[in-house]
PDB file of N, CA and C in Angstrom:
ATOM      1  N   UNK A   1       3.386  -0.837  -5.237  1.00  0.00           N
ATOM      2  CA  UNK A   1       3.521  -1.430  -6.541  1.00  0.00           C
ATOM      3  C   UNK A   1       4.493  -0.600  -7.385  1.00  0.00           C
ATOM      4  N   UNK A   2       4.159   0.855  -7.243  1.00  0.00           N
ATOM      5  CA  UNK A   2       5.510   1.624  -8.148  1.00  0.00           C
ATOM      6  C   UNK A   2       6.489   1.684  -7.966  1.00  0.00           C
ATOM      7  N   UNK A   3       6.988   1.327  -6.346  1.00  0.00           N
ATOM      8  CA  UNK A   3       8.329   1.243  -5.680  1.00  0.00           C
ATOM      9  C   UNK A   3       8.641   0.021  -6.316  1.00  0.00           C
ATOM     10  N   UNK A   4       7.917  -1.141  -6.398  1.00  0.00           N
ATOM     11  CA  UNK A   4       8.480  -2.364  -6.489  1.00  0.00           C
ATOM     12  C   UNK A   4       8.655  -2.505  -8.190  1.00  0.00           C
ATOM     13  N   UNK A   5       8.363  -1.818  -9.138  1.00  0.00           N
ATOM     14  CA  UNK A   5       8.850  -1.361 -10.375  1.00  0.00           C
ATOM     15  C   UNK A   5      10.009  -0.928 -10.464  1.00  0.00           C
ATOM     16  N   UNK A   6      10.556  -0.479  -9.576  1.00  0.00           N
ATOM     17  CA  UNK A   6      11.854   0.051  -9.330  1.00  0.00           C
ATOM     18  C   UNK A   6      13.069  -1.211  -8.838  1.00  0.00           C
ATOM     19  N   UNK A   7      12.320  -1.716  -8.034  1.00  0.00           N
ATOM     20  CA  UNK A   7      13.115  -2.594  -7.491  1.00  0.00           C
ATOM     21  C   UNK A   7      13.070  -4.185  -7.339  1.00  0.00           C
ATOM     22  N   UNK A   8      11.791  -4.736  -7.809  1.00  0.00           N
ATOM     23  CA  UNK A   8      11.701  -5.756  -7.753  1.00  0.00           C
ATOM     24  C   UNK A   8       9.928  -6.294  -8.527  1.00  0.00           C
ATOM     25  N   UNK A   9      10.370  -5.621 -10.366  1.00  0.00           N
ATOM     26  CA  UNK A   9       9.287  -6.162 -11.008  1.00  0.00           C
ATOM     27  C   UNK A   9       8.613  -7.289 -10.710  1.00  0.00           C
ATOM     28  N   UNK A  10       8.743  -8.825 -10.658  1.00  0.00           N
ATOM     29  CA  UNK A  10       7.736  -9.121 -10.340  1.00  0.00           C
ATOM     30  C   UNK A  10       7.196  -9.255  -9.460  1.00  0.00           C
ATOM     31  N   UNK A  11       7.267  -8.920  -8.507  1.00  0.00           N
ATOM     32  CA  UNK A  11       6.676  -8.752  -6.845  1.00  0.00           C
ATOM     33  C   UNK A  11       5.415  -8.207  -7.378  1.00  0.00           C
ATOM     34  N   UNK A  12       5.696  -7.269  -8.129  1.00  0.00           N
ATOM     35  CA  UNK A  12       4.371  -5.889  -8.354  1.00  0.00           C
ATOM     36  C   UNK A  12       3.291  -6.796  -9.003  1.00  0.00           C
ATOM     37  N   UNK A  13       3.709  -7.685  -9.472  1.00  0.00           N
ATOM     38  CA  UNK A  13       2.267  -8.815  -9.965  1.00  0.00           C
ATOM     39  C   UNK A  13       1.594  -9.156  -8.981  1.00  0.00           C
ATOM     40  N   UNK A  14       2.043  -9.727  -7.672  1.00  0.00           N
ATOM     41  CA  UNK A  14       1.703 -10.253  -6.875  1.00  0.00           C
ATOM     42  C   UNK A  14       0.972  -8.625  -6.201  1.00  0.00           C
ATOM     43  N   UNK A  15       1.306  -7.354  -6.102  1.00  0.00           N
ATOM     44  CA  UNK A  15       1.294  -6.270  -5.458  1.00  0.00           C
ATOM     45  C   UNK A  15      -0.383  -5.822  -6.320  1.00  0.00           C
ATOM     46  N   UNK A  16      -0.365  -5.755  -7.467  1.00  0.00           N
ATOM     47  CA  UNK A  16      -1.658  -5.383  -8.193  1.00  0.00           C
ATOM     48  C   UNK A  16      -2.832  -6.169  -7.929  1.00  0.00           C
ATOM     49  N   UNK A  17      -2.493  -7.291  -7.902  1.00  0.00           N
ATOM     50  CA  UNK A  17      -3.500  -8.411  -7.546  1.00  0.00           C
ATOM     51  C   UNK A  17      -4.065  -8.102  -5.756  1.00  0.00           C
ATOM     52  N   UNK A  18      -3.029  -7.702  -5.244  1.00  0.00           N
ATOM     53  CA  UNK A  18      -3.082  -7.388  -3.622  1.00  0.00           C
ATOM     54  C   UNK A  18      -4.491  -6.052  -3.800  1.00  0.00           C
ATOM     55  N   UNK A  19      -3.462  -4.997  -4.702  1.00  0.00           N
ATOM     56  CA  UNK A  19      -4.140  -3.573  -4.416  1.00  0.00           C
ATOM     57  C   UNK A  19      -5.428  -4.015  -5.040  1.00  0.00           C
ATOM     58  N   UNK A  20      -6.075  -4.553  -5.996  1.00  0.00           N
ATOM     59  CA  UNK A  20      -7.173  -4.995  -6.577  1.00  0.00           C
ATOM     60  C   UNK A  20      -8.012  -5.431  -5.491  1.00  0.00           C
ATOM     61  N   UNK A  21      -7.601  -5.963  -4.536  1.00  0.00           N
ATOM     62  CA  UNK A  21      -8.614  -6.842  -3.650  1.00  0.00           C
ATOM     63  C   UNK A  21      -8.809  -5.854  -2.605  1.00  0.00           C
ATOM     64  N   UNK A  22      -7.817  -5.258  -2.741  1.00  0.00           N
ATOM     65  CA  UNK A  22      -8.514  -4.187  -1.283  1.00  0.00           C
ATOM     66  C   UNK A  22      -8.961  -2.805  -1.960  1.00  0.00           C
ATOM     67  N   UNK A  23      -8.731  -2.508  -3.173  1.00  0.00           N
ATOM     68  CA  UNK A  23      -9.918  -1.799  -3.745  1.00  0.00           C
ATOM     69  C   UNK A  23     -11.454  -1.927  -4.025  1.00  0.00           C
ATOM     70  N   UNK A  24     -11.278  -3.139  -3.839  1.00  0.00           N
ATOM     71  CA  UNK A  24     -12.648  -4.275  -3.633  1.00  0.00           C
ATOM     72  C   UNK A  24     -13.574  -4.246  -2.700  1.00  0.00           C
ATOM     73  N   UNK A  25     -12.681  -4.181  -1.586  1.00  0.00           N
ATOM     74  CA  UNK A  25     -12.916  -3.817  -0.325  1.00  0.00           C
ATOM     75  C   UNK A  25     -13.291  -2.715   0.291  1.00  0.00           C
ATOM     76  N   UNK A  26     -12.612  -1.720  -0.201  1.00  0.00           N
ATOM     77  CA  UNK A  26     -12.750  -0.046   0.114  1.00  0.00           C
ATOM     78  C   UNK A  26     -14.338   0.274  -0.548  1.00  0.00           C
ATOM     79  N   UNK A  27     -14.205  -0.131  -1.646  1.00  0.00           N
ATOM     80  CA  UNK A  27     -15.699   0.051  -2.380  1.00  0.00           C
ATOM     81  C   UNK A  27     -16.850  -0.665  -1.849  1.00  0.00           C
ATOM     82  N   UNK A  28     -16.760  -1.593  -1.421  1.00  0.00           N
ATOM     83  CA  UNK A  28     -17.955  -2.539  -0.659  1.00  0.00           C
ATOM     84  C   UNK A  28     -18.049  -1.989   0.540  1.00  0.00           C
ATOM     85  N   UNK A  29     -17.392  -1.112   1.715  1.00  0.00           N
ATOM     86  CA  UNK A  29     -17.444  -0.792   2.776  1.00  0.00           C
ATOM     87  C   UNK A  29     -17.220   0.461   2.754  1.00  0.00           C
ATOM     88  N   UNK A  30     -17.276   1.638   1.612  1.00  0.00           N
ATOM     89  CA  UNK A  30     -17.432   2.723   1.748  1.00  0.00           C
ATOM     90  C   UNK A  30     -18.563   3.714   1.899  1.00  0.00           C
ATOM     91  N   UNK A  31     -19.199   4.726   2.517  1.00  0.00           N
ATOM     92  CA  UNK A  31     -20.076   5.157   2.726  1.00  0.00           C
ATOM     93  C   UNK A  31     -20.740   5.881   1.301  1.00  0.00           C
ATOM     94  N   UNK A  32     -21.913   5.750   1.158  1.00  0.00           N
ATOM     95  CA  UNK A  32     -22.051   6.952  -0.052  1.00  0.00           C
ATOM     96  C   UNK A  32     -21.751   8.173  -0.068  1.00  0.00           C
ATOM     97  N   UNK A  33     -21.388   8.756  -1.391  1.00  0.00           N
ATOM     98  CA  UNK A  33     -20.978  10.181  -1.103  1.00  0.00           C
ATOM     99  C   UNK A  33     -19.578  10.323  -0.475  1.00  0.00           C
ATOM    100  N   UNK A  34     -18.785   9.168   0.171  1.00  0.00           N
ATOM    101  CA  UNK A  34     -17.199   9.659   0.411  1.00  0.00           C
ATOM    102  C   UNK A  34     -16.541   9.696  -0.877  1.00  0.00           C
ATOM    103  N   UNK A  35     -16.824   9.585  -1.924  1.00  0.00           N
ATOM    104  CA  UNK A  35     -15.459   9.075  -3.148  1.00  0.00           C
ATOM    105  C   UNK A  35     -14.518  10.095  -2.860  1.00  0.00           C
ATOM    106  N   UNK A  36     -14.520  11.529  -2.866  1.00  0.00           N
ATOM    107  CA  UNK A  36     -13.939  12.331  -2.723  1.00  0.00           C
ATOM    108  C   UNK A  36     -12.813  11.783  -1.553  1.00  0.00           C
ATOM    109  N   UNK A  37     -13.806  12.325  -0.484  1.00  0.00           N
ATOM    110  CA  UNK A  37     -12.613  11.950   1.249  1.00  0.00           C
ATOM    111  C   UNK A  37     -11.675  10.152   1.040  1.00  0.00           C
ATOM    112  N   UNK A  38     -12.228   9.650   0.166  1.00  0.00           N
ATOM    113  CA  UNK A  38     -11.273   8.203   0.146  1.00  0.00           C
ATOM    114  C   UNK A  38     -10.351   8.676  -0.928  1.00  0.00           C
ATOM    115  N   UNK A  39     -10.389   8.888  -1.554  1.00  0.00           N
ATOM    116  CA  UNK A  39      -9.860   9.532  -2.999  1.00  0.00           C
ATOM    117  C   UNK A  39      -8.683  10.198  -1.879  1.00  0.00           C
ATOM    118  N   UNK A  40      -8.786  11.137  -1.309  1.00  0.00           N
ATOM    119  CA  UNK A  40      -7.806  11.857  -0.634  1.00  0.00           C
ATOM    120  C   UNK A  40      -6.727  11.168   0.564  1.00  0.00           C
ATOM    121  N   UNK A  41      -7.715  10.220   1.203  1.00  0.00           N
ATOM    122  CA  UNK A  41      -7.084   9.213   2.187  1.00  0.00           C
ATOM    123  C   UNK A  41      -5.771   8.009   1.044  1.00  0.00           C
ATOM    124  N   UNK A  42      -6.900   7.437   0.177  1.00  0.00           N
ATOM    125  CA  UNK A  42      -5.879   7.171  -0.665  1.00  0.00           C
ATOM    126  C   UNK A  42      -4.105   7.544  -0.988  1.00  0.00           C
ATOM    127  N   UNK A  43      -4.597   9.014  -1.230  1.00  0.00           N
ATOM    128  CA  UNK A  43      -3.464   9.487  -2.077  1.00  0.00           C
ATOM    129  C   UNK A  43      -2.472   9.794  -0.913  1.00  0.00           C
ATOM    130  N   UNK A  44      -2.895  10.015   0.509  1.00  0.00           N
ATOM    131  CA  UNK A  44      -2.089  10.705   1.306  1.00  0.00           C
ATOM    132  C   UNK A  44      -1.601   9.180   1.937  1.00  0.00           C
ATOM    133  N   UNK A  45      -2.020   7.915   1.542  1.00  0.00           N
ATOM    134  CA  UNK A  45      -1.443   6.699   2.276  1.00  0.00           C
ATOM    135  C   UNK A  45      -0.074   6.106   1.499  1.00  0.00           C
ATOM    136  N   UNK A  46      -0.604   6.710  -0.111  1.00  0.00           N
ATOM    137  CA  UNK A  46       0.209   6.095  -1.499  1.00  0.00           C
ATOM    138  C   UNK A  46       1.847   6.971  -0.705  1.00  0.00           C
ATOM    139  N   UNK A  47       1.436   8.290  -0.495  1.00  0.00           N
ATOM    140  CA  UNK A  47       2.221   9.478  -0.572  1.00  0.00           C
ATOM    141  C   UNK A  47       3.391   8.705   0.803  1.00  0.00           C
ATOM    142  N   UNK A  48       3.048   8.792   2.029  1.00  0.00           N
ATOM    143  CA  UNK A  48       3.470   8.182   3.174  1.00  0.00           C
ATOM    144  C   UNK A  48       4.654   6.878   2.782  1.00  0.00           C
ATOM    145  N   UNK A  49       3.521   5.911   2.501  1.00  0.00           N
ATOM    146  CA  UNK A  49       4.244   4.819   1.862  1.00  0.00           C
ATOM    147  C   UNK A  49       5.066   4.955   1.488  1.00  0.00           C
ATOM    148  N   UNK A  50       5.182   5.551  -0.020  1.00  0.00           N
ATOM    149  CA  UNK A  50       6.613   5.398  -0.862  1.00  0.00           C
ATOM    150  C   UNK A  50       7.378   5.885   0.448  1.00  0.00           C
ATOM    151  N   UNK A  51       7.496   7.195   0.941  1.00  0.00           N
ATOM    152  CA  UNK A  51       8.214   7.965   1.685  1.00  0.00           C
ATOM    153  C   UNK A  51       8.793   6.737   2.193  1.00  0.00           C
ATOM    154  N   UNK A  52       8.320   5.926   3.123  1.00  0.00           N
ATOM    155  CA  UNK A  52       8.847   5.153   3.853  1.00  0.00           C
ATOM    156  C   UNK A  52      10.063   4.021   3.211  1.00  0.00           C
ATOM    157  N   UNK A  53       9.173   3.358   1.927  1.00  0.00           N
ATOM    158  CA  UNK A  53       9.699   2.719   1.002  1.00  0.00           C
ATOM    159  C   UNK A  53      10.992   3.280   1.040  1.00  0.00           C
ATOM    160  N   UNK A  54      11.243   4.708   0.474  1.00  0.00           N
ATOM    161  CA  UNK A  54      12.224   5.311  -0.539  1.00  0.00           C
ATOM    162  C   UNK A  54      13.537   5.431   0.593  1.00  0.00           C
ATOM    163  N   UNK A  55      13.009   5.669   1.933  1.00  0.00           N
ATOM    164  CA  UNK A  55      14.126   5.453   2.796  1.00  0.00           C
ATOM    165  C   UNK A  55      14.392   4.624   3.271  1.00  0.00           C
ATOM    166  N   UNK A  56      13.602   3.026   3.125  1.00  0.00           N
ATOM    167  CA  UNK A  56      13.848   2.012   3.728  1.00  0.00           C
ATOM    168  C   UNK A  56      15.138   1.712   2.369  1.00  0.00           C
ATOM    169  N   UNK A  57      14.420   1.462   1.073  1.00  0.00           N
ATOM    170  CA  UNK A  57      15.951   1.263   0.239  1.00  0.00           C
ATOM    171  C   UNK A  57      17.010   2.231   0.014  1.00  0.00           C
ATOM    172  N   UNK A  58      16.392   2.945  -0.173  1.00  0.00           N
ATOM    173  CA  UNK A  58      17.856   3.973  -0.487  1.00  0.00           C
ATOM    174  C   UNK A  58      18.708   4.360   0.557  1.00  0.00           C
ATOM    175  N   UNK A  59      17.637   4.887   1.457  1.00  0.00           N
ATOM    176  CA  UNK A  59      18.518   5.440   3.065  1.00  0.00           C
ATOM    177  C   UNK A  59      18.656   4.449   3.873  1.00  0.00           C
ATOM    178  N   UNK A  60      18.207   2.881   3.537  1.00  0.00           N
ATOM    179  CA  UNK A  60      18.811   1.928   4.355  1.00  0.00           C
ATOM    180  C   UNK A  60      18.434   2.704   5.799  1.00  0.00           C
ATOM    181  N   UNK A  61      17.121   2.806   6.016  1.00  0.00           N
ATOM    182  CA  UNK A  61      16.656   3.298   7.198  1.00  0.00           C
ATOM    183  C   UNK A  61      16.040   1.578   7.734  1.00  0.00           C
ATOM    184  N   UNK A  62      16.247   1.310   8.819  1.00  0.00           N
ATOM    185  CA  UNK A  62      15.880   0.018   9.256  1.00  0.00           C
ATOM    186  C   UNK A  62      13.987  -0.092  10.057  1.00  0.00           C
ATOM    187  N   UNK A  63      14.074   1.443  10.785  1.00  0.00           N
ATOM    188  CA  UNK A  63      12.823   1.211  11.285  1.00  0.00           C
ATOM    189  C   UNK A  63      12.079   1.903  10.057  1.00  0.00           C
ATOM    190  N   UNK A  64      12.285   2.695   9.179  1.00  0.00           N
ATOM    191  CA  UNK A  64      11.319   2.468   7.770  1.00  0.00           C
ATOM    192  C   UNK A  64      10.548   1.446   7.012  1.00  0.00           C
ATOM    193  N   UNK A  65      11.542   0.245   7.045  1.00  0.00           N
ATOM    194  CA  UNK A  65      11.573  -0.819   6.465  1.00  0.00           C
ATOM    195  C   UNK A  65      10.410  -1.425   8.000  1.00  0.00           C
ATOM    196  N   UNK A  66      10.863  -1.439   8.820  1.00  0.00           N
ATOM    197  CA  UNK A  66      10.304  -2.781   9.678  1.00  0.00           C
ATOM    198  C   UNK A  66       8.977  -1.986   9.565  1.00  0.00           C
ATOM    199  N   UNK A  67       8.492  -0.574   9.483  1.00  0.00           N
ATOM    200  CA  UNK A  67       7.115   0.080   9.455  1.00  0.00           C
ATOM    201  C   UNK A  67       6.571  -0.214   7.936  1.00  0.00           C
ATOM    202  N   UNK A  68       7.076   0.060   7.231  1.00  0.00           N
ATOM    203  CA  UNK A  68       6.120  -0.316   5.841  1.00  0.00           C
ATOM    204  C   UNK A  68       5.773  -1.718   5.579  1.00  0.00           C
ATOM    205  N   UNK A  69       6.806  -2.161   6.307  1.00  0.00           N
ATOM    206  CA  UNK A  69       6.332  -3.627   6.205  1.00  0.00           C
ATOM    207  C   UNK A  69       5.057  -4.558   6.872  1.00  0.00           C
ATOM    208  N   UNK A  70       4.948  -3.587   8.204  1.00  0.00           N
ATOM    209  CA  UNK A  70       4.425  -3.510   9.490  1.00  0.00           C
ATOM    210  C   UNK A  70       2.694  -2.904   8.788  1.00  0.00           C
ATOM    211  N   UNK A  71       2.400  -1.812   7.935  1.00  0.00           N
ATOM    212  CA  UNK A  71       1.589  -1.431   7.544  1.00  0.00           C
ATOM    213  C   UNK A  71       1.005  -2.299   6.186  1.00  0.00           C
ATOM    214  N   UNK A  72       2.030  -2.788   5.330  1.00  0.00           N
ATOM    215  CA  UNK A  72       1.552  -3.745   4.319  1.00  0.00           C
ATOM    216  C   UNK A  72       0.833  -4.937   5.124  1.00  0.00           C
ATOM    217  N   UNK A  73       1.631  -5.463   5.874  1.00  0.00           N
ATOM    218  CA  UNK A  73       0.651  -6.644   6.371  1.00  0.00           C
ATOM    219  C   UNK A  73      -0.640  -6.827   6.820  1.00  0.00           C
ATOM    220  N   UNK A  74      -0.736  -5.140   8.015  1.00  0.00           N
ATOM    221  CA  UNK A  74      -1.890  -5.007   7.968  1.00  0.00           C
ATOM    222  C   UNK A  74      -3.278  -4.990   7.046  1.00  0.00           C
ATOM    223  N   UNK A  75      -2.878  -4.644   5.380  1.00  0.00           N
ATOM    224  CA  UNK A  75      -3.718  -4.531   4.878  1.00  0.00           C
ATOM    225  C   UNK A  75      -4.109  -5.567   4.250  1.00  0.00           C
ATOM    226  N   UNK A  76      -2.501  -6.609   3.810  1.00  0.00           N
ATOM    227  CA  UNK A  76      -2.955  -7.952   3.258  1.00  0.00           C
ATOM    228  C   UNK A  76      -3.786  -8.430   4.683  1.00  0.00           C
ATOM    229  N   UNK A  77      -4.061  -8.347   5.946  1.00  0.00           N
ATOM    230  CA  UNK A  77      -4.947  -9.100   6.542  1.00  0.00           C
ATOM    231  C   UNK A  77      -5.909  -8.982   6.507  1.00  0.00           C
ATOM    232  N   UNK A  78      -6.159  -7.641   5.605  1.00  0.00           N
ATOM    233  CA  UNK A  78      -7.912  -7.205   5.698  1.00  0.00           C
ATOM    234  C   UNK A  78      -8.445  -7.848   4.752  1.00  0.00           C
ATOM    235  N   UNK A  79      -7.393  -8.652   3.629  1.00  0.00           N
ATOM    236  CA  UNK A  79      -7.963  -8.870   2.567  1.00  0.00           C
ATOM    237  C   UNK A  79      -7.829 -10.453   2.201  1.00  0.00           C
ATOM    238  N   UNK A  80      -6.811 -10.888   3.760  1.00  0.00           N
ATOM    239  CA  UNK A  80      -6.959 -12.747   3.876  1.00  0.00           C
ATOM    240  C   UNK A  80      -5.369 -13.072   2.992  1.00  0.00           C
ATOM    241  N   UNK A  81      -4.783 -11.917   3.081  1.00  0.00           N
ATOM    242  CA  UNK A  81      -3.451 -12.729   2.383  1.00  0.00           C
ATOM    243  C   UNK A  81      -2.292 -12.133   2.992  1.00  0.00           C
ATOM    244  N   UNK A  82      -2.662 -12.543   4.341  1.00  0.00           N
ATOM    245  CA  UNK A  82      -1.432 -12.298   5.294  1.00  0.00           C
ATOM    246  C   UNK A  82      -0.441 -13.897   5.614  1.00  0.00           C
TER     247      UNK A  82
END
């Protein structure tokens, strides 16, 4: 969603509404007592991502692009909006 602030505002509407539903998700299927360890999985997926993002546009890296893309889908399928 912050990459796509950069590059393609309204996508990120469609992107919040995405991350909303699978925060939805994470919380309904998380164990008690992880907030912490998801909290961290979180941040190290956000972290990855952009990475990938930032070289799929800028560095015009091609297998960046076909992987983040490759990993977004996966998650819109967890959440029925693949």
């Amino acid at each position: 969603m912050e990459h796509q602030w950069l590059v393609d505002g309204p996508a990120s509407e469609a992107t919040a509404r995405s991350r909303e539903a699978m925060l939805a998700l994470v919380d309904a299927v998380a164990p008690a007592g992880q907030t912490a360890q998801l909290m961290g999985w979180r941040i190290e997926a956000k972290v990855a991502q952009a990475g990938l993002l930032t070289r799929a546009t800028f560095g015009r890296d091609r297998l960046a692009k076909q992987r983040a893309d490759y990993l977004i889908g996966q998650c819109l399928a967890l959440i029925g909006q693949s």
